[in-house]
N, C-alpha and C. Protein backbone atom coordinates (compact mmCIF):
# COMPACT_ATOMS: atom_id res chain seq x y z
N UNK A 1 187.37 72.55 -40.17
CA UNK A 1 188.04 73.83 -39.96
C UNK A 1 188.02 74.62 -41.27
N UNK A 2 187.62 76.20 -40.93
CA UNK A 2 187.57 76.71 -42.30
C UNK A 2 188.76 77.07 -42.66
N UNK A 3 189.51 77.20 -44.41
CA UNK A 3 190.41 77.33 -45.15
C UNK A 3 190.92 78.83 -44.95
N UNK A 4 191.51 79.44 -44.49
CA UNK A 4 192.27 81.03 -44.82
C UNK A 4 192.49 80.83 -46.15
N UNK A 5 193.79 80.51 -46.60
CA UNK A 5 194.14 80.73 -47.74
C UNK A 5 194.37 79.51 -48.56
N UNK A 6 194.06 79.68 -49.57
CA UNK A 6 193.64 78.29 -50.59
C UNK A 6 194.49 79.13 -52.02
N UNK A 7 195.23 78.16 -52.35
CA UNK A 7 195.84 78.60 -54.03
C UNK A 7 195.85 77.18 -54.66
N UNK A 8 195.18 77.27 -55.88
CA UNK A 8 195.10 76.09 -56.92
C UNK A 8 195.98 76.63 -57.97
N UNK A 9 196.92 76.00 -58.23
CA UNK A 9 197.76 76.06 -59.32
C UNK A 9 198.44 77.40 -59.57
N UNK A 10 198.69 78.09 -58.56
CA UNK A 10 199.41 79.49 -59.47
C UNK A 10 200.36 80.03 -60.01
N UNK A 11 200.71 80.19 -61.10
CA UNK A 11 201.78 80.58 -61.86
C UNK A 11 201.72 82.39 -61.98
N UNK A 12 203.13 82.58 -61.84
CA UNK A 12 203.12 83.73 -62.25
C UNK A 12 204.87 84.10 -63.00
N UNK A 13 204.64 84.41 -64.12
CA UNK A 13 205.93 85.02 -65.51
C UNK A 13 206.28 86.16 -64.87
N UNK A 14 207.20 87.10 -65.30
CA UNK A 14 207.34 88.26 -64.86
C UNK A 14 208.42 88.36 -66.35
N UNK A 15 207.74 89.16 -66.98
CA UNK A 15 208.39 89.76 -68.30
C UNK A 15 208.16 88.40 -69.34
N UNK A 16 207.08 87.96 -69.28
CA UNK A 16 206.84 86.72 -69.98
C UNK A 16 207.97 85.73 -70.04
N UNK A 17 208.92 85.75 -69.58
CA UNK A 17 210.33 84.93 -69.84
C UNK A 17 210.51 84.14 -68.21
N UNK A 18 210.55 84.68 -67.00
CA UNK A 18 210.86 84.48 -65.69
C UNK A 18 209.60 83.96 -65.14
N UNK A 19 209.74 82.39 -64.84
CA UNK A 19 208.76 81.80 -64.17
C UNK A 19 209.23 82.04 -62.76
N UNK A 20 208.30 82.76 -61.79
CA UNK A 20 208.60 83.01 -60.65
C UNK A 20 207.60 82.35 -59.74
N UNK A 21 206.25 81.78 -59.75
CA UNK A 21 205.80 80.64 -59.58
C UNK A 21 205.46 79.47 -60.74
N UNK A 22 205.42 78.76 -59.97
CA UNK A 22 205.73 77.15 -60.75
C UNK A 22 204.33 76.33 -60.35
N UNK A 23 202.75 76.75 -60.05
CA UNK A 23 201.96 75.77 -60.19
C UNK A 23 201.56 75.49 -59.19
N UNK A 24 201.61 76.61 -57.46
CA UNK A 24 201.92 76.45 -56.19
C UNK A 24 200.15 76.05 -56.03
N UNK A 25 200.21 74.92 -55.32
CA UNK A 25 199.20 75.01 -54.56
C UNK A 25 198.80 74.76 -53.29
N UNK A 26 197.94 75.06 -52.32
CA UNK A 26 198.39 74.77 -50.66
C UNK A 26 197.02 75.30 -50.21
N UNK A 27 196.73 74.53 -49.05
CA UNK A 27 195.44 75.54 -48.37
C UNK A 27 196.27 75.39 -47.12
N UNK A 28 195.98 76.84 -46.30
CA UNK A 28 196.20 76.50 -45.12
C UNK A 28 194.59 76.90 -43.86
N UNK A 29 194.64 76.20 -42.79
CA UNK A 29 193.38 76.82 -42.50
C UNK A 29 193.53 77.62 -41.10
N UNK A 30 192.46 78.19 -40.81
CA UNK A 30 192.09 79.20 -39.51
C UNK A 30 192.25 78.35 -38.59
N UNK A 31 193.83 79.19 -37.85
CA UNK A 31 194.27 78.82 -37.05
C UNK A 31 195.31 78.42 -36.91
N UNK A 32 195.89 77.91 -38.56
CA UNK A 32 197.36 76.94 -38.42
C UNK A 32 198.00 78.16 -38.45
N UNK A 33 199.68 77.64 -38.17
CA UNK A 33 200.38 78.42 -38.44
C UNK A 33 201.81 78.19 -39.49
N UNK A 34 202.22 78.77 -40.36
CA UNK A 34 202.84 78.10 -41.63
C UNK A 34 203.88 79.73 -42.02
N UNK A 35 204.91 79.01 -42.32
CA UNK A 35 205.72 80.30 -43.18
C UNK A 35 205.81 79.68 -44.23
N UNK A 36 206.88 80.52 -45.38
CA UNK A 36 207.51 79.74 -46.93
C UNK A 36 209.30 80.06 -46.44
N UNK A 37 209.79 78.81 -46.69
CA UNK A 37 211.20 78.90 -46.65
C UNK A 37 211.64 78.17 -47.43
N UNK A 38 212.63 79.18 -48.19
CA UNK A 38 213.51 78.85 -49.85
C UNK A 38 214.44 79.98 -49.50
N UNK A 39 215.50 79.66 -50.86
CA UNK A 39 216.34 80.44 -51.38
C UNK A 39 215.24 82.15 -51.98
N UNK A 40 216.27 82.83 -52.34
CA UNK A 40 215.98 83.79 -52.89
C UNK A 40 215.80 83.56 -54.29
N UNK A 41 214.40 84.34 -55.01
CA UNK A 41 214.02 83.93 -56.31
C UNK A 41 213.22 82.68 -56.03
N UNK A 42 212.61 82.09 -55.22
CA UNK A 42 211.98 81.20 -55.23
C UNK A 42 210.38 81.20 -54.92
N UNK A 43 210.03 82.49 -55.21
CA UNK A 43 208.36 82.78 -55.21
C UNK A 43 207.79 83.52 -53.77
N UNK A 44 208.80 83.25 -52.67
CA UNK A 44 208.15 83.27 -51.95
C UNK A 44 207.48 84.78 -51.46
N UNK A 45 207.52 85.69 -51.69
CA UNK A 45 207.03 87.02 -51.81
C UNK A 45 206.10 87.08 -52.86
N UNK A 46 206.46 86.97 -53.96
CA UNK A 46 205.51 86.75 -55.38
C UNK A 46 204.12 86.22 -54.76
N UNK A 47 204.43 84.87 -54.12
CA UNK A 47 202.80 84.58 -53.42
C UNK A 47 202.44 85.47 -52.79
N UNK A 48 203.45 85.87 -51.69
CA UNK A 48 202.38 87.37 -50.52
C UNK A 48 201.98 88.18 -51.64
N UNK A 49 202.69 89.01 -52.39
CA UNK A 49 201.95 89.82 -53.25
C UNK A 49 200.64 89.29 -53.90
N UNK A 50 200.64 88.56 -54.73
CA UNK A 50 199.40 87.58 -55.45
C UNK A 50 198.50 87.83 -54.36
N UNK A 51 198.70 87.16 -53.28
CA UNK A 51 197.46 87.17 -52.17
C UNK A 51 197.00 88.12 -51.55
N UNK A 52 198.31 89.79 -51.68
CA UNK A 52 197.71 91.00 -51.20
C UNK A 52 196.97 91.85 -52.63
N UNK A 53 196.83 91.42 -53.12
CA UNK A 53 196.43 91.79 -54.66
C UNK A 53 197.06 93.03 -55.04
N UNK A 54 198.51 92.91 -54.78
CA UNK A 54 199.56 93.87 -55.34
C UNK A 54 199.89 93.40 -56.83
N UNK A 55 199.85 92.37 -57.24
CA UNK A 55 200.27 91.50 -58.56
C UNK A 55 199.36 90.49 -58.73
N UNK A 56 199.06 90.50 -60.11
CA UNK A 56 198.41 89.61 -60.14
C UNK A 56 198.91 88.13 -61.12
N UNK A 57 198.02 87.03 -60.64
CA UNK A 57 199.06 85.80 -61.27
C UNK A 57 198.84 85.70 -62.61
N UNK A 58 199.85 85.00 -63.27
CA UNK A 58 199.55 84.71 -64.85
C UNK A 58 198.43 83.64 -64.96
N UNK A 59 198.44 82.74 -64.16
CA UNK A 59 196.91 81.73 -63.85
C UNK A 59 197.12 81.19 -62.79
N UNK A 60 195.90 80.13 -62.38
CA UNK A 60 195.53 79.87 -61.47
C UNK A 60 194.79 80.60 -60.50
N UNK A 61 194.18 79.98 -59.63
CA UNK A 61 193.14 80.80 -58.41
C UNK A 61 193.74 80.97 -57.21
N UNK A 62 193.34 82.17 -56.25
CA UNK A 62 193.18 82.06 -54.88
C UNK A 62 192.32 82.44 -54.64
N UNK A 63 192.46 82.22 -52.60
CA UNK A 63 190.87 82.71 -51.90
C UNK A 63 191.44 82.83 -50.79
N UNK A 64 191.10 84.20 -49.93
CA UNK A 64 191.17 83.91 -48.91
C UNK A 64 189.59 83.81 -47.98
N UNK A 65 190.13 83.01 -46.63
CA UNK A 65 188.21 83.16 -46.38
C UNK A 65 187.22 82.47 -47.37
N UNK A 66 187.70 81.71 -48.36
CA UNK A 66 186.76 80.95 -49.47
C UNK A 66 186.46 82.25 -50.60
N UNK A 67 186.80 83.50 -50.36
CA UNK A 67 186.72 84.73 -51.59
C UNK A 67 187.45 85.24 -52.40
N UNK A 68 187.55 84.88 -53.34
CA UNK A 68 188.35 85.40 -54.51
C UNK A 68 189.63 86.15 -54.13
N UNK A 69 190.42 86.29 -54.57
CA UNK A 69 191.62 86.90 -54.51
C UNK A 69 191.32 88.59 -55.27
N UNK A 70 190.35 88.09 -56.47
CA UNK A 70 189.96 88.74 -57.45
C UNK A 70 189.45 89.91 -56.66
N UNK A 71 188.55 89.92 -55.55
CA UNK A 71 187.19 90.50 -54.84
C UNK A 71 188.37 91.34 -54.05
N UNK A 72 188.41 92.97 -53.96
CA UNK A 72 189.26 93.79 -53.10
C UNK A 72 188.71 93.71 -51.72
N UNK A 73 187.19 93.14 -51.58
CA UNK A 73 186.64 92.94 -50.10
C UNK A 73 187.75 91.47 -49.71
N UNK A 74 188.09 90.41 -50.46
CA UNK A 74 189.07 89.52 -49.62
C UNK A 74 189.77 89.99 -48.74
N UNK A 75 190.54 91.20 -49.21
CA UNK A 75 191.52 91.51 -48.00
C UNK A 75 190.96 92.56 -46.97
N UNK A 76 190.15 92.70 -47.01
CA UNK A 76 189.89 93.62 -45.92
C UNK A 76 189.95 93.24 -44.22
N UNK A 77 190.14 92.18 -44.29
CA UNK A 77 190.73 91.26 -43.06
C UNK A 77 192.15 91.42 -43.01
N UNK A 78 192.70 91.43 -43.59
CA UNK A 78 194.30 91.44 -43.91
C UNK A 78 195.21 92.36 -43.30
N UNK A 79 196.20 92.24 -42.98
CA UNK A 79 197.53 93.28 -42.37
C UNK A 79 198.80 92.63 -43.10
N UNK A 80 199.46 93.74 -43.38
CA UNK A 80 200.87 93.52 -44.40
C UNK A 80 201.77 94.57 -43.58
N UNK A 81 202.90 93.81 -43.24
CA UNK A 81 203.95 94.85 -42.82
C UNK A 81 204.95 94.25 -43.57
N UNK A 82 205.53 95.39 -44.47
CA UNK A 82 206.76 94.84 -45.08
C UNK A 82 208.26 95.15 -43.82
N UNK A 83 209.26 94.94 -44.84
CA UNK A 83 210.34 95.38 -43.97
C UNK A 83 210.98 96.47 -43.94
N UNK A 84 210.71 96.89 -45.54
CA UNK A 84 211.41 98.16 -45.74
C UNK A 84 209.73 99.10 -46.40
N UNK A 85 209.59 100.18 -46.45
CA UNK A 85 208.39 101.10 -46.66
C UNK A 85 208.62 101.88 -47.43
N UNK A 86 208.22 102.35 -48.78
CA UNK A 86 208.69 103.28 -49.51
C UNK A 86 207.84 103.97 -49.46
N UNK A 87 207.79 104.69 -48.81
CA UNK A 87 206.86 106.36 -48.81
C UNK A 87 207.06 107.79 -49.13
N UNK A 88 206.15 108.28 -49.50
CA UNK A 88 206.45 109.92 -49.68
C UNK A 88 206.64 110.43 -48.82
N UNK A 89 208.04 110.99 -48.53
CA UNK A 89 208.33 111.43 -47.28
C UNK A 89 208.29 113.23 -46.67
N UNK A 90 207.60 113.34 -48.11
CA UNK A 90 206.72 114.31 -47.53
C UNK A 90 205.30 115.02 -47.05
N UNK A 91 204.79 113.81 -47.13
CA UNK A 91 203.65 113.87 -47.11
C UNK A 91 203.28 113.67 -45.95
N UNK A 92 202.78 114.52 -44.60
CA UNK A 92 202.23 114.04 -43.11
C UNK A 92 201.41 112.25 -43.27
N UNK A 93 201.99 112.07 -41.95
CA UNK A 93 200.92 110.78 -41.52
C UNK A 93 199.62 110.57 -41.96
N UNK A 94 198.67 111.84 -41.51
CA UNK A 94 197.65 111.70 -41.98
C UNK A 94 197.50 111.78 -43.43
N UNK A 95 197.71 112.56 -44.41
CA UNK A 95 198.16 112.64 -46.04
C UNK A 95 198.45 111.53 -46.39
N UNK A 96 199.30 110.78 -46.13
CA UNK A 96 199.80 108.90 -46.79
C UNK A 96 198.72 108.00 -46.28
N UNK A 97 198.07 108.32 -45.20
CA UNK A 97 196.61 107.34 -44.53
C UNK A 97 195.58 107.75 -45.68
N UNK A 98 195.57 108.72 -45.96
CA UNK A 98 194.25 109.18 -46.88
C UNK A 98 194.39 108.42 -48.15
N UNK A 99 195.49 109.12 -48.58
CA UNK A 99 196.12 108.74 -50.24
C UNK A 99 195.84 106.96 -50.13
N UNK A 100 195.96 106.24 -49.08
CA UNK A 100 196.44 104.60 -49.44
C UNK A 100 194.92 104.70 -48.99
N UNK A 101 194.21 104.88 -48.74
CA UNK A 101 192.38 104.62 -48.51
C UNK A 101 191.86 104.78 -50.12
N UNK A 102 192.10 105.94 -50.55
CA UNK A 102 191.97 106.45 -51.68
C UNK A 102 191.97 105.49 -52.59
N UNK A 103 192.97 104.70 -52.64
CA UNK A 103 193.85 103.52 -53.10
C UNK A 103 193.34 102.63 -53.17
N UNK A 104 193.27 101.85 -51.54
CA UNK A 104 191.81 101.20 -51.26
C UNK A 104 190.52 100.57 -51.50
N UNK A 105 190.01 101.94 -51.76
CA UNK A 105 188.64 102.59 -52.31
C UNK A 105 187.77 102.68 -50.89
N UNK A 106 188.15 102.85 -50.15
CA UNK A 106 187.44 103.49 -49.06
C UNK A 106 186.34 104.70 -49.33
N UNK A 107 185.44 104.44 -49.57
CA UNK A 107 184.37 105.72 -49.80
C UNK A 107 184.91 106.87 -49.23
N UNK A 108 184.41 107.72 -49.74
CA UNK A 108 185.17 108.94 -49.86
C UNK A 108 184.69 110.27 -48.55
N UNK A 109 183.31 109.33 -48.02
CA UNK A 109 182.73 110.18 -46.61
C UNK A 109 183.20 109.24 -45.69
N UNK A 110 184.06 108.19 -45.60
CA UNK A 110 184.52 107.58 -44.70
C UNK A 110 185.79 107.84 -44.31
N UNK A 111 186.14 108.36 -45.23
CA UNK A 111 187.87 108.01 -45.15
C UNK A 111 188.65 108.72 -43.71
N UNK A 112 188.51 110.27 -43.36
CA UNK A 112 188.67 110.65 -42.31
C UNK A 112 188.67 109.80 -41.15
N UNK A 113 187.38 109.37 -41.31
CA UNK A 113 186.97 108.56 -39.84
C UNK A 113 187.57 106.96 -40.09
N UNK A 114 188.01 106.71 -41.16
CA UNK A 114 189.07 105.24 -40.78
C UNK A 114 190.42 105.71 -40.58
N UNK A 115 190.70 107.18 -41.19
CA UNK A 115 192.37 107.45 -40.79
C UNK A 115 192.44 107.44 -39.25
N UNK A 116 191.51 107.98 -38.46
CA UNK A 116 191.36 108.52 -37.09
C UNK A 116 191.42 107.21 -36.72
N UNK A 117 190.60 106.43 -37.08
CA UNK A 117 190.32 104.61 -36.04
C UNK A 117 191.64 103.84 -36.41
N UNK A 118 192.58 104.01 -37.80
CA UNK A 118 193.83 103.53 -37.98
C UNK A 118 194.87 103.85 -37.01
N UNK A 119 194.60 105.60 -36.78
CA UNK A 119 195.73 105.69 -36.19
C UNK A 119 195.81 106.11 -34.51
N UNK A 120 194.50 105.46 -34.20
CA UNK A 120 194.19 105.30 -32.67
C UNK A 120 194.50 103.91 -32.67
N UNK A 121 193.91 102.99 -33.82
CA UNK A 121 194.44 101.59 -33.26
C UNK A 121 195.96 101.61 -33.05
N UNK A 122 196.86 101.89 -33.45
CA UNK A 122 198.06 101.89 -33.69
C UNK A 122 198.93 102.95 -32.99
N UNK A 123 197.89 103.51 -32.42
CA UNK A 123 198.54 104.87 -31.16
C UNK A 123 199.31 105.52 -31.55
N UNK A 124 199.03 105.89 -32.42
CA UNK A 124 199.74 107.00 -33.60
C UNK A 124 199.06 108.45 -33.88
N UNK A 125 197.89 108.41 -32.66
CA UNK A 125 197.14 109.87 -33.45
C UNK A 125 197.42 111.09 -33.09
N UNK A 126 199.00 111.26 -32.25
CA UNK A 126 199.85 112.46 -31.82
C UNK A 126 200.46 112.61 -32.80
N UNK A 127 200.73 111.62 -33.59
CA UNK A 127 201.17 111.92 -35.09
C UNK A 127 200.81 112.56 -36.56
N UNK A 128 199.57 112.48 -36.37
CA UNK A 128 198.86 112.74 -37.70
C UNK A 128 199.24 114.16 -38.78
N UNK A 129 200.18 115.17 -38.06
CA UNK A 129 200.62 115.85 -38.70
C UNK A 129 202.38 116.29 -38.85
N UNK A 130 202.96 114.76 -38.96
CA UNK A 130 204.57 114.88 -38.88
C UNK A 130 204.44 114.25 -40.17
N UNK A 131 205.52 114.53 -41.10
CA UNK A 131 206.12 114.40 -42.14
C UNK A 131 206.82 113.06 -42.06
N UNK A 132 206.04 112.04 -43.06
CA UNK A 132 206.59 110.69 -42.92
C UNK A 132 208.28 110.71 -43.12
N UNK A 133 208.82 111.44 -43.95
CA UNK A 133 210.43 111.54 -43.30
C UNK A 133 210.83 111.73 -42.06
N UNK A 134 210.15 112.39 -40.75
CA UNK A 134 210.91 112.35 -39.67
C UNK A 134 210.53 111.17 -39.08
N UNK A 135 209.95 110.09 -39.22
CA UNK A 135 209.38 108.85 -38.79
C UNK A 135 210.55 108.08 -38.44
N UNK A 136 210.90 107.35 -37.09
CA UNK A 136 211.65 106.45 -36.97
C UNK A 136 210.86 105.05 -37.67
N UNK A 137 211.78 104.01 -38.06
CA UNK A 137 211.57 102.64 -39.08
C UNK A 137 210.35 101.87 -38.56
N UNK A 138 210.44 101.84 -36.86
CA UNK A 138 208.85 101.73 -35.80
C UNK A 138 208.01 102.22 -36.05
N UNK A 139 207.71 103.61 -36.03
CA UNK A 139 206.88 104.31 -36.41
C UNK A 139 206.36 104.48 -37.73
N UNK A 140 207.36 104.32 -38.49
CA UNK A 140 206.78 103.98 -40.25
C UNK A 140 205.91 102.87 -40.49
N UNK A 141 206.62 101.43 -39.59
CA UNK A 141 205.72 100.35 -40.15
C UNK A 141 204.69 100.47 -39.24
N UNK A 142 204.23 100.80 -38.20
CA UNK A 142 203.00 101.02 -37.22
C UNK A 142 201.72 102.12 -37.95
N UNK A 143 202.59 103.08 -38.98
CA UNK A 143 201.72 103.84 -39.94
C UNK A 143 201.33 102.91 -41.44
């Protein structure tokens, strides 16, 4: 069975003083199914980030799919819904789809045509010109 996510040893400091991982390592593979349950302060977000390549670790490796953590193509398989969304809340639906492609690096003659396929997958494309402030908390994380 192939590996999803694989971490060898990862540590990560936060202000060089706060060890917030401790050396984690784990594969899990395609198909299992696995959460992290601890106290608070105990890494367990620190890894989602590390693995969404929001932060990166002080050492050690990951992979998802057997590809680098390093490689921004790893996640392109990937979906992240947090709980809470901090967005510009003035910026229309479509405007915050662009800007986070941008982000991305979505080529720059594509980008239109993945906001449109984002927000048809997600049946959101009656939306594309409301102001992410009038968004109910549903509708934010579905954008």
């Amino acid at each position: 069975m192939q590996t999803a996510i694989q971490a060898e040893k990862l540590v990560k400091y936060y202000g060089g003083r706060v060890r917030a991982l401790d050396n984690v390592s784990l594969d899990v593979h395609q198909g299992d199914i696995f959460g992290f349950l601890g106290p608070n302060g105990a890494g367990k977000s620190t890894f989602v980030k590390i693995m969404l390549g929001l932060i990166a670790p002080t050492a050690g490796t990951a992979a998802i799919f057997g590809e680098s953590i390093a490689r921004v193509s790893s996640r392109e398989t990937l979906g992240f819904l947090p709980e809470n969304i901090r967005a510009q809340t003035f910026l229309t639906v479509g405007e915050f789809l662009r800007f986070h492609a941008e982000l991305a690096g979505v080529p720059g003659r594509k980008i239109t045509e993945e906001v449109s396929r984002c927000l048809k997958l997600v049946g959101m494309e009656e939306n594309r010109r409301r102001r992410i402030g009038t968004l109910s908390k549903g509708m934010l994380q579905r954008v």
